[in-house]
PDB file of N, CA and C in Angstrom:
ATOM      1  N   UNK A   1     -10.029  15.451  -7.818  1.00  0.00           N
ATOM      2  CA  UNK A   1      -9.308  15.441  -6.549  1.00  0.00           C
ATOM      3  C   UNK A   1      -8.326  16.605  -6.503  1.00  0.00           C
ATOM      4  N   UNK A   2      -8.150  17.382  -5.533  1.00  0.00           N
ATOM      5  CA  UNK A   2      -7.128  17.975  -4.783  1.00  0.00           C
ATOM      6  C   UNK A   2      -5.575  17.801  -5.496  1.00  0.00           C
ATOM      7  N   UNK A   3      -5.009  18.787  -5.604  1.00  0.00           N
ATOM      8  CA  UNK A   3      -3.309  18.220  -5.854  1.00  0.00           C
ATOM      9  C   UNK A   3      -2.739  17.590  -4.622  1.00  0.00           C
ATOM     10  N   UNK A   4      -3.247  18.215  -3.156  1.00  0.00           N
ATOM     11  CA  UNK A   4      -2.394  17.681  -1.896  1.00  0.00           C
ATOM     12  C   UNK A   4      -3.216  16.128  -2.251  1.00  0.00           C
ATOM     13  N   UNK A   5      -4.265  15.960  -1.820  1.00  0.00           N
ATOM     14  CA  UNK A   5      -5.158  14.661  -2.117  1.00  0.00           C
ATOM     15  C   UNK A   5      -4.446  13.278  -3.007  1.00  0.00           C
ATOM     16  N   UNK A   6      -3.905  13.711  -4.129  1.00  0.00           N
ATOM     17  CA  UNK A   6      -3.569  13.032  -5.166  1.00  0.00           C
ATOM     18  C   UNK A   6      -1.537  12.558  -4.153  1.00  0.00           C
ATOM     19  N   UNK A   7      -1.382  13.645  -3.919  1.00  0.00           N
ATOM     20  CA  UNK A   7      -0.050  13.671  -3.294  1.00  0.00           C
ATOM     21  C   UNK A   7      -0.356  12.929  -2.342  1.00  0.00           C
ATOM     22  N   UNK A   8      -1.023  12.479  -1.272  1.00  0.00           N
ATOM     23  CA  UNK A   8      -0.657  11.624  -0.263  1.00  0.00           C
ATOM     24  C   UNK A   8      -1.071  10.228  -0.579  1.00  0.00           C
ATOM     25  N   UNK A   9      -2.078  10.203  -1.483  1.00  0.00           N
ATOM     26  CA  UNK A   9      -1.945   8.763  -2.198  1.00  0.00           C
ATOM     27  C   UNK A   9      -1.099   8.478  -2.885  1.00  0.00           C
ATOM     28  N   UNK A  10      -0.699   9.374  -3.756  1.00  0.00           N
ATOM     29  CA  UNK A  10       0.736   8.323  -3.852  1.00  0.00           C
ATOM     30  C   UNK A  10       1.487   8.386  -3.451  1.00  0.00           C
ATOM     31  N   UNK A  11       2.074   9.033  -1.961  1.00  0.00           N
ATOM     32  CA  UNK A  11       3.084   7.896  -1.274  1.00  0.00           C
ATOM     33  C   UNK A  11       2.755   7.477  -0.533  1.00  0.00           C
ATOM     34  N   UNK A  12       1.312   6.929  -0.052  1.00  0.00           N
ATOM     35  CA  UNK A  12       0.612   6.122   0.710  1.00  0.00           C
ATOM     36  C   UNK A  12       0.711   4.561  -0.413  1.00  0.00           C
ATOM     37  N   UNK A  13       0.493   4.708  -1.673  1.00  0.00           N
ATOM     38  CA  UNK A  13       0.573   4.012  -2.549  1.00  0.00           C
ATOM     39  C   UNK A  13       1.605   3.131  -2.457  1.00  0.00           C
ATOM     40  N   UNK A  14       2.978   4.090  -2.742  1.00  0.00           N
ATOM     41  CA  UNK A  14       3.900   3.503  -2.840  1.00  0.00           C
ATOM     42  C   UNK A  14       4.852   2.904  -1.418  1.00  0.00           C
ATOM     43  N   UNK A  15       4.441   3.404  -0.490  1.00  0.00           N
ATOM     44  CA  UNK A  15       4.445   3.023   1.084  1.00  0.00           C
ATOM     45  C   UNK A  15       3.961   1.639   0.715  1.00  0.00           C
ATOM     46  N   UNK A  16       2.516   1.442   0.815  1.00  0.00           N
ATOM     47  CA  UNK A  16       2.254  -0.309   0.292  1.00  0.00           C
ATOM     48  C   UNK A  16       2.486  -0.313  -0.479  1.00  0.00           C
ATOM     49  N   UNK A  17       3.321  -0.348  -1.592  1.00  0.00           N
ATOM     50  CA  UNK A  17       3.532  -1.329  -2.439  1.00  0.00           C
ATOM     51  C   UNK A  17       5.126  -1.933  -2.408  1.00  0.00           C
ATOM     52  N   UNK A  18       5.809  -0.822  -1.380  1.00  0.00           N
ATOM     53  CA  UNK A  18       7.370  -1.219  -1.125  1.00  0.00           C
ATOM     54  C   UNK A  18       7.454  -2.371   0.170  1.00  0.00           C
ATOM     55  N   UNK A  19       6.294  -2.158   0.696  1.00  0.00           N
ATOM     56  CA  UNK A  19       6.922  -2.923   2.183  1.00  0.00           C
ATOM     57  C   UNK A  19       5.424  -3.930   2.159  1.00  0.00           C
ATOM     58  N   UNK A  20       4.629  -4.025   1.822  1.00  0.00           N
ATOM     59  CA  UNK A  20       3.443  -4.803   1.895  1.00  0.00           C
ATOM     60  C   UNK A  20       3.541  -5.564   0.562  1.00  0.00           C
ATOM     61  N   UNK A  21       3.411  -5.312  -0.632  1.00  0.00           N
ATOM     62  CA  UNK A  21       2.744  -6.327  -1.736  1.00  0.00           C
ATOM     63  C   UNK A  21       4.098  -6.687  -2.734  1.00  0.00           C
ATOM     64  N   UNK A  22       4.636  -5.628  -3.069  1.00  0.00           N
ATOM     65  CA  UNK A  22       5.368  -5.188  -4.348  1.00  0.00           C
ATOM     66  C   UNK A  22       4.411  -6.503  -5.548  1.00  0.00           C
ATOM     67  N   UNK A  23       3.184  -5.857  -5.584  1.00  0.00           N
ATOM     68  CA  UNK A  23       1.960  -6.295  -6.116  1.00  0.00           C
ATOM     69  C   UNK A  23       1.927  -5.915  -7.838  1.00  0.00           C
ATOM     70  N   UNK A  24       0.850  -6.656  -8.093  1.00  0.00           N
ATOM     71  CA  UNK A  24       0.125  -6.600  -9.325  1.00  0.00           C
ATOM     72  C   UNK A  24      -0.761  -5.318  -9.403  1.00  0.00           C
ATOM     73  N   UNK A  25      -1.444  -5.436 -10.398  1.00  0.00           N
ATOM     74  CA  UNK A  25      -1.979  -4.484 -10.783  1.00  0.00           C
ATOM     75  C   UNK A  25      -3.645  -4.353  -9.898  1.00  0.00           C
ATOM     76  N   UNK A  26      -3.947  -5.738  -9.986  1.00  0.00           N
ATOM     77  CA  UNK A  26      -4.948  -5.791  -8.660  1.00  0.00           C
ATOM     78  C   UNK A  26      -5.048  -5.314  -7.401  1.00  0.00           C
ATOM     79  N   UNK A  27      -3.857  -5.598  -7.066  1.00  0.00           N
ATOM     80  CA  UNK A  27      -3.193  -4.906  -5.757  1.00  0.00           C
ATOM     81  C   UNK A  27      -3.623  -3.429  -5.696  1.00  0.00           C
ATOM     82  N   UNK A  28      -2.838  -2.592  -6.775  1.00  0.00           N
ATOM     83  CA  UNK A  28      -3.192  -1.497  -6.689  1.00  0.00           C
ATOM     84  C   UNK A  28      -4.352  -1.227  -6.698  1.00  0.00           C
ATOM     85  N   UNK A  29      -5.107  -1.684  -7.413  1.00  0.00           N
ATOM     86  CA  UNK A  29      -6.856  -1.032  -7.810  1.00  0.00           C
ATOM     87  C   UNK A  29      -7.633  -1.279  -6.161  1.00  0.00           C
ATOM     88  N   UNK A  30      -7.073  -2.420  -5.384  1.00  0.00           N
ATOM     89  CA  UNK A  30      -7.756  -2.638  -4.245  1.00  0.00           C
ATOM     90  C   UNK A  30      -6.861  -1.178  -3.246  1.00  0.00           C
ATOM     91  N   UNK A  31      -5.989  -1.079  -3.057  1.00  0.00           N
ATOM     92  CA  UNK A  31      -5.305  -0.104  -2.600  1.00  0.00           C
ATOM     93  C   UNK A  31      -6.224   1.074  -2.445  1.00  0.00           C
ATOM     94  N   UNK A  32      -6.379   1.712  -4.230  1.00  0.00           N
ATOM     95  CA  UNK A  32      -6.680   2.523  -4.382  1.00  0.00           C
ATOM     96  C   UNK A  32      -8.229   2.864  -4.091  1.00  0.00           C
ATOM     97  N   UNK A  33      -9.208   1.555  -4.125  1.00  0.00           N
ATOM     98  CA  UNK A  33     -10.445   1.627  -3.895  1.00  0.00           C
ATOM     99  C   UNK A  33     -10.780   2.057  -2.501  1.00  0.00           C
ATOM    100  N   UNK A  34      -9.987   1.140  -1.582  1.00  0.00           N
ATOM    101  CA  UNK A  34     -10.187   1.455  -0.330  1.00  0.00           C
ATOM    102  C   UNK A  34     -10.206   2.987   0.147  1.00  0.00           C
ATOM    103  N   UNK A  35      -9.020   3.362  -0.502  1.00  0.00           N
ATOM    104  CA  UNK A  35      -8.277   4.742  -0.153  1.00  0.00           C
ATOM    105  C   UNK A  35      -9.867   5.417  -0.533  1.00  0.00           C
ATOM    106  N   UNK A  36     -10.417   5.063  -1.680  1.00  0.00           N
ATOM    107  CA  UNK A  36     -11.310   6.482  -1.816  1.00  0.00           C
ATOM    108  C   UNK A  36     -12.893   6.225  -0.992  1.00  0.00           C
ATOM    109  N   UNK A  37     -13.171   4.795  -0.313  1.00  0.00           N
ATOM    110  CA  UNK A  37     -13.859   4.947   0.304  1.00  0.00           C
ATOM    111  C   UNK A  37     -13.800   5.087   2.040  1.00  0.00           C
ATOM    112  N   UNK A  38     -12.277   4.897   1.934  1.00  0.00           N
ATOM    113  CA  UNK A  38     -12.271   6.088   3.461  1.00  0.00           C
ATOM    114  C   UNK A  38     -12.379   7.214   3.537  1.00  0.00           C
ATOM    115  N   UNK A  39     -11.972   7.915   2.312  1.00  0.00           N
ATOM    116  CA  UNK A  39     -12.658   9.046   1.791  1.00  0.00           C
ATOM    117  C   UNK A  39     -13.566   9.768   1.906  1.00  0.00           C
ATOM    118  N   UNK A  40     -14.051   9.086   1.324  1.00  0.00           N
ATOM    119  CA  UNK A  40     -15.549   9.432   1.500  1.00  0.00           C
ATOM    120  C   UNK A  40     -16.525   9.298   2.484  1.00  0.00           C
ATOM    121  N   UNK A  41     -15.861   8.632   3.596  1.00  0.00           N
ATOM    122  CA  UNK A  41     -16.504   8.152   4.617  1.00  0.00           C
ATOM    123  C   UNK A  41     -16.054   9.230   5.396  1.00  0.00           C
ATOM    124  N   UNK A  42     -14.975   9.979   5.623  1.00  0.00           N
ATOM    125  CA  UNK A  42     -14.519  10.731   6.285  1.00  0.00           C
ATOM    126  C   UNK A  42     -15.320  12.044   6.382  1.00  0.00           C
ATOM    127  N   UNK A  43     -15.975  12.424   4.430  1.00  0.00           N
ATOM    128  CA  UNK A  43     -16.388  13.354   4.091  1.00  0.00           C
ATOM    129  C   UNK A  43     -17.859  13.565   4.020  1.00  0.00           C
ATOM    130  N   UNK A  44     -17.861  12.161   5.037  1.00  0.00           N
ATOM    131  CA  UNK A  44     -19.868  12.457   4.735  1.00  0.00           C
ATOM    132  C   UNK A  44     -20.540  12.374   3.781  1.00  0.00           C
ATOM    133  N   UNK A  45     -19.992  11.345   2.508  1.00  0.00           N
ATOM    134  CA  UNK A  45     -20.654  11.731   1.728  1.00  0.00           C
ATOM    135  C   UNK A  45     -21.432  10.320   1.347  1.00  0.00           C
TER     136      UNK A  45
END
């Protein structure tokens, strides 16, 4: 991934995790899964 890429997930990350979950570790992995298949959806791939 990108350095900007990596940079807006995590404070997209930490955006949900301050005001939505202040979650587990599950939390994050679902967070983060989503994040990369909008991703990829964005990118056609």
């Amino acid at each position: 991934m990108k350095p900007e890429t990596l940079e807006v997930l995590r404070a997209r990350w930490q955006r949900l995790r301050i005001y939505r979950y202040r979650g587990s570790v599950l939390v994050d992995y679902r967070i983060f899964r989503n994040y990369i298949r909008i991703e990829s959806k964005q990118r056609g791939t």
